[in-house]
Protein backbone atom coordinates (compact mmCIF):
# COMPACT_ATOMS: atom_id res chain seq x y z
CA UNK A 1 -183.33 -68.77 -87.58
CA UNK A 2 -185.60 -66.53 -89.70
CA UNK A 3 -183.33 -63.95 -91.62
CA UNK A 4 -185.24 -61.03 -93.02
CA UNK A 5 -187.71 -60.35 -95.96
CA UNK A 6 -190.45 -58.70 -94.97
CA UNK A 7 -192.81 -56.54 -97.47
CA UNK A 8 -192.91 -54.07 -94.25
CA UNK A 9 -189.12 -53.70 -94.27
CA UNK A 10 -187.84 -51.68 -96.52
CA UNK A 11 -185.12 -53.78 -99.18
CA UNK A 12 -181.58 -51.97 -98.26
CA UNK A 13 -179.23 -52.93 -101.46
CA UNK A 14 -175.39 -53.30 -99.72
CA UNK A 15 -173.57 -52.19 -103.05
CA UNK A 16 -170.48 -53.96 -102.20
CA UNK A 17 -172.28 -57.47 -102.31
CA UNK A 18 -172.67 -57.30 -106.14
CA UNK A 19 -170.50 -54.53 -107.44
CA UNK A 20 -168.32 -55.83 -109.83
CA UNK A 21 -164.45 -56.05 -109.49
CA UNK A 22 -164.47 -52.70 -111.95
CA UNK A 23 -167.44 -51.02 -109.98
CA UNK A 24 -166.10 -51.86 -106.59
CA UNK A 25 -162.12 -50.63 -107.59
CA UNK A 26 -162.94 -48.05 -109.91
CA UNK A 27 -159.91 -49.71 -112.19
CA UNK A 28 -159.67 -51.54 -114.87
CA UNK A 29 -158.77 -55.16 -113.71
CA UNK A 30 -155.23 -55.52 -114.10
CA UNK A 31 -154.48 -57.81 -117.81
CA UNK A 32 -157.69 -56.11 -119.12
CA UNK A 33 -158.76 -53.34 -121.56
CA UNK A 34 -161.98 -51.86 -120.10
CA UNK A 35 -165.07 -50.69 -122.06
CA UNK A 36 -166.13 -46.82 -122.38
CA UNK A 37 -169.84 -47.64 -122.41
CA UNK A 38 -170.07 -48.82 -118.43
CA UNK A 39 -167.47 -46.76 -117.02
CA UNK A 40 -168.49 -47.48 -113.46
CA UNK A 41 -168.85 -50.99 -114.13
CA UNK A 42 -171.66 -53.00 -113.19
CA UNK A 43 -173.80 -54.82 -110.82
CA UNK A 44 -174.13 -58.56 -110.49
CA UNK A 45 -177.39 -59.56 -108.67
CA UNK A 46 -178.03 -63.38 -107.47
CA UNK A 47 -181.00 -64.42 -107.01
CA UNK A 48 -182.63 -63.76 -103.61
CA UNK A 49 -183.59 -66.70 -101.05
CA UNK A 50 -186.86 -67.24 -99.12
CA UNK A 51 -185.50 -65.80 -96.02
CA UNK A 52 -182.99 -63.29 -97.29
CA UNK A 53 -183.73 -59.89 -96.73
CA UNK A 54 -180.94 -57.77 -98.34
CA UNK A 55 -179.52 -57.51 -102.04
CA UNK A 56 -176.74 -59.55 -102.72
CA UNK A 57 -174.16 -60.97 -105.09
CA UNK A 58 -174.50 -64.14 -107.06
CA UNK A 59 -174.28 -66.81 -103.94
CA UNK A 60 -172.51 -70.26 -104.78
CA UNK A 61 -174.21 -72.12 -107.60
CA UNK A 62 -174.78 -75.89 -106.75
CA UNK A 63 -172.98 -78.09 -109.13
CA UNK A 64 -175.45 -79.73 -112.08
CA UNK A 65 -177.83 -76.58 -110.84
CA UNK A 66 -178.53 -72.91 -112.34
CA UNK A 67 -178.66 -69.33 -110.94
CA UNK A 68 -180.13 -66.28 -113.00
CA UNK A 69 -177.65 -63.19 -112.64
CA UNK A 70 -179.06 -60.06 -113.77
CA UNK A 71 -177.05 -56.96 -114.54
CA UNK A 72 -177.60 -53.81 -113.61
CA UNK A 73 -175.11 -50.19 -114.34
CA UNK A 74 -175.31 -46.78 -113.60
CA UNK A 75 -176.52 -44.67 -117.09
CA UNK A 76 -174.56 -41.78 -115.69
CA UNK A 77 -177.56 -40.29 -113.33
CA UNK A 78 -177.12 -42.23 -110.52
CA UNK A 79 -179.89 -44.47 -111.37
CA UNK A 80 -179.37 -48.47 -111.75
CA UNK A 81 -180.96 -49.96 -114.36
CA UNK A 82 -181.12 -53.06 -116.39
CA UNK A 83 -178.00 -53.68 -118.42
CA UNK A 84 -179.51 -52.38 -122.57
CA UNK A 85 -176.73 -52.67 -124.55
CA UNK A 86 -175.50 -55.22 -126.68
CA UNK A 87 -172.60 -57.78 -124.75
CA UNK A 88 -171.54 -60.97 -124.89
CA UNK A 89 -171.07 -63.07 -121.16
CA UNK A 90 -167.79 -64.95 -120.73
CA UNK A 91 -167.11 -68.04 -118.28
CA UNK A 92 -163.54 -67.81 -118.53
CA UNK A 93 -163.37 -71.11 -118.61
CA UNK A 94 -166.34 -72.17 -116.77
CA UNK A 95 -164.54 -74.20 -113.87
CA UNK A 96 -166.16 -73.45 -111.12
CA UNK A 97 -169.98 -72.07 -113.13
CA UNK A 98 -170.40 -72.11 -117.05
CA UNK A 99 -172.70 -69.65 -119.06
CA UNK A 100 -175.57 -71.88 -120.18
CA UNK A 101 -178.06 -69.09 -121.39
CA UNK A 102 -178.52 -64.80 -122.00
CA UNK A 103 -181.95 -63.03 -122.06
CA UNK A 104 -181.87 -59.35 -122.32
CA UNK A 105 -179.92 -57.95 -119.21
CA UNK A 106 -179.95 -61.81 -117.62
CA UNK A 107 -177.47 -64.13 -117.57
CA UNK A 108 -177.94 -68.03 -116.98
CA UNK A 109 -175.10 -70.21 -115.24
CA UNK A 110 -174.85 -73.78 -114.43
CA UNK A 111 -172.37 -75.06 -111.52
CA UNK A 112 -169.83 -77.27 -113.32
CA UNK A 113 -167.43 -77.79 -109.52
CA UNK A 114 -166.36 -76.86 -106.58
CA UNK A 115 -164.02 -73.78 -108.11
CA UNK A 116 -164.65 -70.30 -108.93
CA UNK A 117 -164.22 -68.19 -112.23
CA UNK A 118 -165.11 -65.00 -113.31
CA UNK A 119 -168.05 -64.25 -115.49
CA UNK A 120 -167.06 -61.41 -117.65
CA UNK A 121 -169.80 -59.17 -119.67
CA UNK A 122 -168.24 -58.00 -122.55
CA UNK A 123 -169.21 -55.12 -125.06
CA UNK A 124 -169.81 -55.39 -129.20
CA UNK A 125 -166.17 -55.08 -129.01
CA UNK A 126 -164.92 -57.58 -126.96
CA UNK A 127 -163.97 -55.39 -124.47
CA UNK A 128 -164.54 -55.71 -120.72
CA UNK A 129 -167.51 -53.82 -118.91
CA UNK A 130 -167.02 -55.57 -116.23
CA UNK A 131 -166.25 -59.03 -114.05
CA UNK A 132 -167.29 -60.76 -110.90
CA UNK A 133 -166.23 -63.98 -109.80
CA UNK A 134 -168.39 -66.95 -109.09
CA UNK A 135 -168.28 -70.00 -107.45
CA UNK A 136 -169.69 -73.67 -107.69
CA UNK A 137 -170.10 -76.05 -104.97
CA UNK A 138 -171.52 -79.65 -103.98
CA UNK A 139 -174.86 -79.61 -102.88
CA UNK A 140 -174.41 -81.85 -99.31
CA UNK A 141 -177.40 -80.76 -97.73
CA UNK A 142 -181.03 -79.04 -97.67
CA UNK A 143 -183.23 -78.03 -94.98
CA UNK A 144 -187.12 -76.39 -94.76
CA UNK A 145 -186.86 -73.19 -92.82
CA UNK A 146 -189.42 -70.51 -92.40
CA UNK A 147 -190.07 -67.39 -93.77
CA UNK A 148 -190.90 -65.13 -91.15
CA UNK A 149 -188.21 -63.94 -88.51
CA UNK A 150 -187.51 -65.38 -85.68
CA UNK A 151 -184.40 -66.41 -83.70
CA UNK A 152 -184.19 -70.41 -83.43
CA UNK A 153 -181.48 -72.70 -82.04
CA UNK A 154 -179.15 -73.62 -84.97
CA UNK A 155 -180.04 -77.10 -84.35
CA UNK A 156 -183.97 -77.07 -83.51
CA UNK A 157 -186.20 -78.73 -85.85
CA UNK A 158 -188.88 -76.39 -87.25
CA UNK A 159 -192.87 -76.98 -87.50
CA UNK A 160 -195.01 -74.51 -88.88
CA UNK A 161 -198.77 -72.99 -87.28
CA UNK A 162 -201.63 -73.38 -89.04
CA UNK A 163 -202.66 -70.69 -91.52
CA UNK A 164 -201.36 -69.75 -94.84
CA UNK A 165 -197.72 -69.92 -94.19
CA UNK A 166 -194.49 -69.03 -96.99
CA UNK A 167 -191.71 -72.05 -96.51
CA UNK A 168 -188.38 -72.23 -98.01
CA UNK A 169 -185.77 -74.81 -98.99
CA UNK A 170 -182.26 -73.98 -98.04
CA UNK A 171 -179.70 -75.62 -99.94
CA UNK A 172 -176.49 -76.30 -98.56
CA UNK A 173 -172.53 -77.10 -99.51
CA UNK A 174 -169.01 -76.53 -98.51
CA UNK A 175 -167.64 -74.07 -99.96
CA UNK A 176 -163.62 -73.40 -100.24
CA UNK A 177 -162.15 -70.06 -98.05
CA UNK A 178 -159.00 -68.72 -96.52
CA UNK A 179 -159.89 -70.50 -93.59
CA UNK A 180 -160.91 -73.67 -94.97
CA UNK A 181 -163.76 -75.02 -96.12
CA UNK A 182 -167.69 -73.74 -94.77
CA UNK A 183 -170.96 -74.57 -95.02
CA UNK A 184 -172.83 -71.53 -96.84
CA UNK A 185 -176.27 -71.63 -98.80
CA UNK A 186 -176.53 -72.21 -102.31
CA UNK A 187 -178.91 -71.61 -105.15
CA UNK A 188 -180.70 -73.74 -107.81
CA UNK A 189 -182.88 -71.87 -109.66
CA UNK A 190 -183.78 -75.25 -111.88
CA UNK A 191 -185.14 -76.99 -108.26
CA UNK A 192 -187.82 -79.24 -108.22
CA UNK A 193 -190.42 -78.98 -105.53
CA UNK A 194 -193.59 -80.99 -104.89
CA UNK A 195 -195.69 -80.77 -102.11
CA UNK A 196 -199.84 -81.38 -102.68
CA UNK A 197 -201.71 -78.44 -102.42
CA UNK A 198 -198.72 -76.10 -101.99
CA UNK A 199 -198.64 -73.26 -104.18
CA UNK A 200 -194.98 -72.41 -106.04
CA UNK A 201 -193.99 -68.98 -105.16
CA UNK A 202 -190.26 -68.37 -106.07
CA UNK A 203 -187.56 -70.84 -106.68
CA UNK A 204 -186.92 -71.95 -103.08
CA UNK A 205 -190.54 -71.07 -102.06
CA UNK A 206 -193.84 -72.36 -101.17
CA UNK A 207 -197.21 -71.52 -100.02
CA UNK A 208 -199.22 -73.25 -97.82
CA UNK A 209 -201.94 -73.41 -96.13
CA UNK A 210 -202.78 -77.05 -94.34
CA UNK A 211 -204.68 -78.47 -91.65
CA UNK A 212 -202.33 -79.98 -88.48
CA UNK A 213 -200.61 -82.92 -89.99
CA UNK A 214 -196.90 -84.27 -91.53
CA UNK A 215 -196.82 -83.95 -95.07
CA UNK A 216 -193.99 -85.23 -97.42
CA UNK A 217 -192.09 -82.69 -99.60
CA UNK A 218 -190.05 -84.10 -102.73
CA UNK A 219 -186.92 -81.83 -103.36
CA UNK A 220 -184.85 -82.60 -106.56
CA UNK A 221 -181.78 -80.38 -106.76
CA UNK A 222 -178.64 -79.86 -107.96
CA UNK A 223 -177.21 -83.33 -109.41
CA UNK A 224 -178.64 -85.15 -106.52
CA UNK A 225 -181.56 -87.75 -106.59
CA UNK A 226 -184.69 -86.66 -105.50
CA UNK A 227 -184.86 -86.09 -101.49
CA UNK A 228 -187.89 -86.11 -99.26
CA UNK A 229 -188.28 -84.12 -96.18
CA UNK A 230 -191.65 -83.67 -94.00
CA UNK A 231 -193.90 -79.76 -93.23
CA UNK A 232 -194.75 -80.30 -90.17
CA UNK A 233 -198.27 -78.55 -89.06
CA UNK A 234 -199.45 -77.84 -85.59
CA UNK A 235 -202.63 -75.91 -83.75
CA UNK A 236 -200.57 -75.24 -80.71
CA UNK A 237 -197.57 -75.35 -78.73
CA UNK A 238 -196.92 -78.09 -76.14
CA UNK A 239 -194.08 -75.90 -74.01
CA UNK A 240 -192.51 -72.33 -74.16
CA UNK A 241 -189.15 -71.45 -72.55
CA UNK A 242 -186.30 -68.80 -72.73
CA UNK A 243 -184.21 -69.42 -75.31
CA UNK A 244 -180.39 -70.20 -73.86
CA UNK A 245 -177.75 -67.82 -73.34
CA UNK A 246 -180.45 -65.18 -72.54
CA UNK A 247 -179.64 -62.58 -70.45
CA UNK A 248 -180.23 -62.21 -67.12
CA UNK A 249 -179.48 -58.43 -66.13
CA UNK A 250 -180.19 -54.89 -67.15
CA UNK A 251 -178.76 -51.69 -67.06
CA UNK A 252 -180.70 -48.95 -66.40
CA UNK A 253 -181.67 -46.95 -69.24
CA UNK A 254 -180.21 -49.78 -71.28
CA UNK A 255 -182.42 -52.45 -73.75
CA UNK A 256 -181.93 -55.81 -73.71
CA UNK A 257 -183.81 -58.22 -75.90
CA UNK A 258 -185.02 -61.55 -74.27
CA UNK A 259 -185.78 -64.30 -76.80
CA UNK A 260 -188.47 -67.40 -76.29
CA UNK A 261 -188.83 -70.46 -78.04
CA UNK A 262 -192.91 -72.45 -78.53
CA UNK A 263 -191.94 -76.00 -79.15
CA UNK A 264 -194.30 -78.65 -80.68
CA UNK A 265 -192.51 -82.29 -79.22
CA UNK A 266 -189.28 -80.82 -79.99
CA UNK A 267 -189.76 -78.77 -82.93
CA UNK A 268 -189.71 -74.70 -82.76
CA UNK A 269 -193.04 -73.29 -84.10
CA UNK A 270 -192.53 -70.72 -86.97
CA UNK A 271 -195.55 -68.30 -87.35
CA UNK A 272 -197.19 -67.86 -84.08
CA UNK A 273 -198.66 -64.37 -83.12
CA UNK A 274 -196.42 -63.81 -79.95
CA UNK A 275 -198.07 -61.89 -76.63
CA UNK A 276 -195.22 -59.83 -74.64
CA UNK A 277 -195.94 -58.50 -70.89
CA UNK A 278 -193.10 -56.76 -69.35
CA UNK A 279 -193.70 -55.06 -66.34
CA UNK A 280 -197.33 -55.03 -66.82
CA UNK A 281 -197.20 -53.53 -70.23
CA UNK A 282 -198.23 -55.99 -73.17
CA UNK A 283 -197.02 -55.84 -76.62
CA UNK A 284 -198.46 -58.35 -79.08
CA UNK A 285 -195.73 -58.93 -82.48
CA UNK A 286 -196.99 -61.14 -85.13
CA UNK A 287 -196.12 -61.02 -89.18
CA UNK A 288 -195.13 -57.34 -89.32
CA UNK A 289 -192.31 -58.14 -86.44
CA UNK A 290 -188.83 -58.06 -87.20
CA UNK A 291 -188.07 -60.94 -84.78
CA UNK A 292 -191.22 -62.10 -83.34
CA UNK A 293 -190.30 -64.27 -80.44
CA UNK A 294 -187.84 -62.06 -79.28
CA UNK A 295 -188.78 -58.49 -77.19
CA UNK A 296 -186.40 -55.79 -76.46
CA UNK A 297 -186.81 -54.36 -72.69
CA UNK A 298 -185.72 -51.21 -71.17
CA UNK A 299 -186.28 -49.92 -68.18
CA UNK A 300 -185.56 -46.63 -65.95
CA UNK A 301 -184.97 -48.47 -62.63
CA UNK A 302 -182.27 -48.38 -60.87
CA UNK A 303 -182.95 -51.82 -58.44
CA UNK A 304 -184.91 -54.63 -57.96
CA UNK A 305 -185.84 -57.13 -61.23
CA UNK A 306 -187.92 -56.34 -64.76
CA UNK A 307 -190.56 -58.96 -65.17
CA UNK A 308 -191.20 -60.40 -68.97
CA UNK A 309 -193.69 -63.30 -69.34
CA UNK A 310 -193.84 -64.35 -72.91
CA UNK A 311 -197.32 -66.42 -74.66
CA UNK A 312 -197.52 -67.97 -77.57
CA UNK A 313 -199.31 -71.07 -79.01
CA UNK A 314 -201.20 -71.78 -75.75
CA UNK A 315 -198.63 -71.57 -73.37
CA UNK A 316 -196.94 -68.88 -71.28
CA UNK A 317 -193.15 -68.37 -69.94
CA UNK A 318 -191.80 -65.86 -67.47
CA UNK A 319 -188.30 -64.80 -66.73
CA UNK A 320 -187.05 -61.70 -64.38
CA UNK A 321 -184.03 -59.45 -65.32
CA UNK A 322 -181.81 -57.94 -62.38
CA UNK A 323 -181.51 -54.24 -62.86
CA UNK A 324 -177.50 -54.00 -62.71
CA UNK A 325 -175.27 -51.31 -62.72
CA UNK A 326 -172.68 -52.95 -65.35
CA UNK A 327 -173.94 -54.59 -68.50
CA UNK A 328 -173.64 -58.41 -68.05
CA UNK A 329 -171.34 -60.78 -69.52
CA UNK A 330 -172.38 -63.62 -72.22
CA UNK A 331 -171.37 -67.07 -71.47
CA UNK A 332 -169.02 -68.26 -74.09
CA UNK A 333 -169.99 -71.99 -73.53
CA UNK A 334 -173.86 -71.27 -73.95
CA UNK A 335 -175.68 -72.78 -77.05
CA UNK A 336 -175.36 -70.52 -80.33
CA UNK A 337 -178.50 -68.89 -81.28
CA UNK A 338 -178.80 -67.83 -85.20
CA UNK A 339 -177.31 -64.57 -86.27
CA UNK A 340 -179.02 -61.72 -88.24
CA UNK A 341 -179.93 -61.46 -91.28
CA UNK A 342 -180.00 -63.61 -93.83
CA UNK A 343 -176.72 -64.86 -94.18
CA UNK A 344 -176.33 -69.06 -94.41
CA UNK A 345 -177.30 -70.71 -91.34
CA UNK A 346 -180.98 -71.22 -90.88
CA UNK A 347 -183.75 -73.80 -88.92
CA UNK A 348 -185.24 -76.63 -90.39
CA UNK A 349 -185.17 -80.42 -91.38
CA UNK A 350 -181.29 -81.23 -92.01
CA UNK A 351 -181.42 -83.76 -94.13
CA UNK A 352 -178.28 -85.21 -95.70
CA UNK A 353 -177.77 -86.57 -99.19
């Protein structure tokens, strides 16, 4: 599903995400001698993906791929800023992602295997400002997925409406945990993309803007051969329904969001301007929605049903919510629908390596 970057949303940094170990502690690791110059340690920022909406950490590099970290402290104000002083960056061995470049307050890593290892910035002294630990992982996977936001089966293959759309890659790889291994998104800064007519907008993004068709898109990441997955354009939708595992009461007073899916054959439709009547009161949410096909309802009745008929692409759906007196329970066994935000699991073309 679509995660959340917006220009209308405002970018909430989670400091935890990319604190370092020294920032995030307020210690000196243990076995280290800590620098005076960065005495609350410092930031570690990854680089952000098409449909990620808040600041984060340095995600999993893909092995025989790159990711740009840039580093960021507090000059004793309260105010981040670039990293200015003079340090050295350390791979501590570089088992899991090596140090392959520095420019100014960036640092450059490559994913060597499926480990981890700290990166450690280090002042004119040799002395630790601070560390983070990274991780490198097999690329297994990639997938195109929008970038607006919208709630999509975790399964449903994804077309896009016709108009000047933003499309990412998502890159994908197991990646060790306390519970075992996981799929999670990685990055590849160093990605090749081609696509005719498509204009390059960030690492993982493109721009397009194509008449209805199937056109081929040539990935090459990581240390895999070059892959080839197809943007799929449509003019309209073919069938709209409620998504599963929708709910079917309300609670008076109470909201309850209703999600729909647009389908083209059996592909979801990313970028459709969606039309909303509930109860006889329309609500139209296109690009500056948070999650487009989806509307929250509310209602101060106390009996009978709330009416929401959903229209999008050319076609219409309508489905009628109880008013209850207890909130309803979800059905364990129902289909998963994507989580909020922008955290790993996405829509798109799965296609394995």
């Amino acid at each position: 599903m679509k995660r959340l970057y917006l220009a209308s949303i405002a970018i909430v940094p989670l400091v935890g995400c990319y604190a370092g170990e020294r920032r995030s502690t307020g210690e000196c690791p243990a076995g280290e001698t800590c620098s005076d110059v960065t005495p609350t340690g410092l930031d570690f920022i990854g680089n952000r993906l098409v449909d990620q909406f808040l600041l984060s950490g340095p995600l999993p590099t893909a092995i025989g791929g790159t990711q740009v970290v840039a580093l960021e402290y507090d000059r004793g104000d309260g105010v981040d800023v670039a990293l200015d002083m003079p340090y050295s960056a350390d791979d501590d061995g570089g088992i899991g992602v090596k140090v392959s470049a520095t420019s100014g307050s960036q640092v450059t890593v490559l994913g060597m295997g499926s480990r981890s290892n700290y990166l450690r910035i280090l002042d004119g002294d040799g002395l630790l400002m601070d560390r983070k630990e990274l991780t490198g992982a097999a690329l297994e996977s990639m997938a195109i997925v929008p970038a607006t936001y919208e709630s999509i089966p975790a399964d449903r293959l994804v077309s896009f409406n016709v108009g000047e759309r933003d499309l990412g890659i998502a890159l994908y790889g197991d990646v060790q945990s306390s519970s075992g291994p996981a799929s999670q998104r990685l990055v590849d800064t160093s990605m090749e993309l081609t696509l005719a007519n498509a204009e390059r907008k960030a690492w993982d993004t493109l721009r397009i803007d194509f008449a209805p068709g199937s056109y081929p898109l040539t990935i090459t990441a990581g240390d895999k051969p070059a892959n080839a997955l197809d943007v799929v354009v449509v003019d309209h939708a073919d069938s709209l329904a409620v998504l599963p595992n929708q709910p079917t009461t309300i609670v008076a007073n109470q909201s309850r969001s209703v999600c729909f899916e647009a389908l083209a054959g059996a592909r979801y439709i990313a970028g459709l301007s969606w039309s909303f009547d509930v109860d006889g009161e329309t609500r139209v949410q296109g690009d500056t929605a948070l999650m487009r096909n989806c509307i929250s309802v509310s209602t101060a009745k106390t009996s009978g049903t709330v009416s929401v008929t959903a229209t999008a692409g050319g076609q219409s759906a309508a489905v009628s919510l109880a008013v209850s007196l207890a909130r309803e329970a979800r059905d364990a066994t129902a289909p998963t629908i994507r989580p909020l935000p922008a955290n790993i699991t996405t829509a798109g073309d799965r296609a394995a390596m």
